[in-house]
C-alpha atoms as a PDB file:
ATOM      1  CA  UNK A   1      48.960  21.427 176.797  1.00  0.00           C
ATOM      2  CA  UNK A   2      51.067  22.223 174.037  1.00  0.00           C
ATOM      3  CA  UNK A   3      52.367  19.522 171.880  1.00  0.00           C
ATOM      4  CA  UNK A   4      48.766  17.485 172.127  1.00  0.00           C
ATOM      5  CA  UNK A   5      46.997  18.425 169.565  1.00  0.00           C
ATOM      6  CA  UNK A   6      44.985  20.894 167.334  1.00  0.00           C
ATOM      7  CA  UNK A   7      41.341  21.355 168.606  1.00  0.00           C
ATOM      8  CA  UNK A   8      38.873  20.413 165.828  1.00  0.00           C
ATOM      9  CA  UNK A   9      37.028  22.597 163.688  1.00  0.00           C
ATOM     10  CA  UNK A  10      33.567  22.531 162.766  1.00  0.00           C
ATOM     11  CA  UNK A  11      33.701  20.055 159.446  1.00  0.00           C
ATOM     12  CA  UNK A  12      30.502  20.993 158.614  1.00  0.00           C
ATOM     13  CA  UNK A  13      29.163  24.339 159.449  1.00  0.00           C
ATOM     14  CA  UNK A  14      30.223  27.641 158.942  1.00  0.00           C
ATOM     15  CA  UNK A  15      32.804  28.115 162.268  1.00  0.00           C
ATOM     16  CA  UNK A  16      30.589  31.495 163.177  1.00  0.00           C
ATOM     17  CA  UNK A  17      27.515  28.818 163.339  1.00  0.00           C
ATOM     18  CA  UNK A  18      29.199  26.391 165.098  1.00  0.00           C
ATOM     19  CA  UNK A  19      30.247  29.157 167.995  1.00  0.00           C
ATOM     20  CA  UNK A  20      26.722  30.652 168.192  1.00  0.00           C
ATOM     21  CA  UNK A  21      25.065  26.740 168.200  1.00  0.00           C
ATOM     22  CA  UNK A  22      27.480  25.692 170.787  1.00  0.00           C
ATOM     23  CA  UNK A  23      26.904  28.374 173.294  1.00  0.00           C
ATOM     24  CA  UNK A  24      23.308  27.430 172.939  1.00  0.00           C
ATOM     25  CA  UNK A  25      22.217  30.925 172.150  1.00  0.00           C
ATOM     26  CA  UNK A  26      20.974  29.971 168.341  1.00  0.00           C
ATOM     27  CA  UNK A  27      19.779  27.100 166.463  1.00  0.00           C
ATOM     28  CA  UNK A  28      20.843  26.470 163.410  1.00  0.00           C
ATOM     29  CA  UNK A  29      17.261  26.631 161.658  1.00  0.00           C
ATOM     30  CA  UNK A  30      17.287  30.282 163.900  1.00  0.00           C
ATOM     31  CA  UNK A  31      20.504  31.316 162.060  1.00  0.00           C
ATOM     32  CA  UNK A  32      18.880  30.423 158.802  1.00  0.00           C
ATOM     33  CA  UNK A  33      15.519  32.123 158.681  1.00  0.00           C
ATOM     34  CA  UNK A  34      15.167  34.250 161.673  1.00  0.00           C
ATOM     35  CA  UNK A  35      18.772  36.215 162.319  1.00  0.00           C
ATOM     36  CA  UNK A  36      20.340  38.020 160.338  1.00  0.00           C
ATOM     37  CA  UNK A  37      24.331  38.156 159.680  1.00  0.00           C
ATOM     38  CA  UNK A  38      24.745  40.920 161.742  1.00  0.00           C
ATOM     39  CA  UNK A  39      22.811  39.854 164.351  1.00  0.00           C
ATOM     40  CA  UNK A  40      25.351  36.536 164.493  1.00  0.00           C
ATOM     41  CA  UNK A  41      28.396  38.858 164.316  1.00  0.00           C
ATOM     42  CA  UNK A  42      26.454  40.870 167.387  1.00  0.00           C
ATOM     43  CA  UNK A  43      25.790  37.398 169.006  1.00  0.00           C
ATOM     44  CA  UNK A  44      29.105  36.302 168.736  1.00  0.00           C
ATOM     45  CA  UNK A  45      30.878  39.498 170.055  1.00  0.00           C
ATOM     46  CA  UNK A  46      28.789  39.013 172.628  1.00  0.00           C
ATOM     47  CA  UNK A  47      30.151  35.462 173.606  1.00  0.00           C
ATOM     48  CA  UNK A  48      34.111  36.005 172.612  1.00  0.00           C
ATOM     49  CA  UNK A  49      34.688  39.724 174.650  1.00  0.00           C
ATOM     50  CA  UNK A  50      34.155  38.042 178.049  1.00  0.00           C
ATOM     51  CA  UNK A  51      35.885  34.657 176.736  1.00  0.00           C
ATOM     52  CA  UNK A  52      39.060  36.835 175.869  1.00  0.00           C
ATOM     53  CA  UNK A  53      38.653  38.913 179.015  1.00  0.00           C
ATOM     54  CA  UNK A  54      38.762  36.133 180.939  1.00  0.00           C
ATOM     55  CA  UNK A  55      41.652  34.557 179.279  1.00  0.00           C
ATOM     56  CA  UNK A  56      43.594  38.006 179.668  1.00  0.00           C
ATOM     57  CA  UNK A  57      42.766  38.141 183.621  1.00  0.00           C
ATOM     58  CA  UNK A  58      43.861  34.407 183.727  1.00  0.00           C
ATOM     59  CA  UNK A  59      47.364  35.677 181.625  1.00  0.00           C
ATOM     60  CA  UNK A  60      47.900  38.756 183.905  1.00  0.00           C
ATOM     61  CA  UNK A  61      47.291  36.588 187.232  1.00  0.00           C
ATOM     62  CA  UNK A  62      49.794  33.877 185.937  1.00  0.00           C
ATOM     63  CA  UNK A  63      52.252  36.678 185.026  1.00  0.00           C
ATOM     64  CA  UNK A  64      51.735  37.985 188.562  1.00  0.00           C
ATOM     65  CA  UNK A  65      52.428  34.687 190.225  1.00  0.00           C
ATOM     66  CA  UNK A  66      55.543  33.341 188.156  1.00  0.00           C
ATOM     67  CA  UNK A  67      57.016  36.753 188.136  1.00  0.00           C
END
């Protein structure tokens, strides 16, 4: 996939907003008057550590296979 592209950013949200609203686990009238930052850091840490263990199982099981 290289070569096609950048993905897109959020234009118009903070990115940590954009994440958290994405994944459906916060609105964005949530993150402004009910959470606090550090409960979006916590949220977020909650969504990326199984993302980037997944992506490292998927790296170590290509690694496997092409070498």
């Amino acid at each position: 996939m290289g070569g096609e592209g950048h993905y897109k950013a959020y234009p118009n949200v903070p990115a940590l907003f954009g994440v958290l609203i994405s994944q459906g686990v916060a609105t964005l009238h949530e993150l402004k008057t009910v959470y606090t930052y550090e409960d979006a850091i916590y949220m977020y840490e909650a969504i990326m550590v199984p993302k980037y263990n997944e992506w490292l199982t998927m790296e170590r099981n290509r690694a496997k296979k092409n070498g």
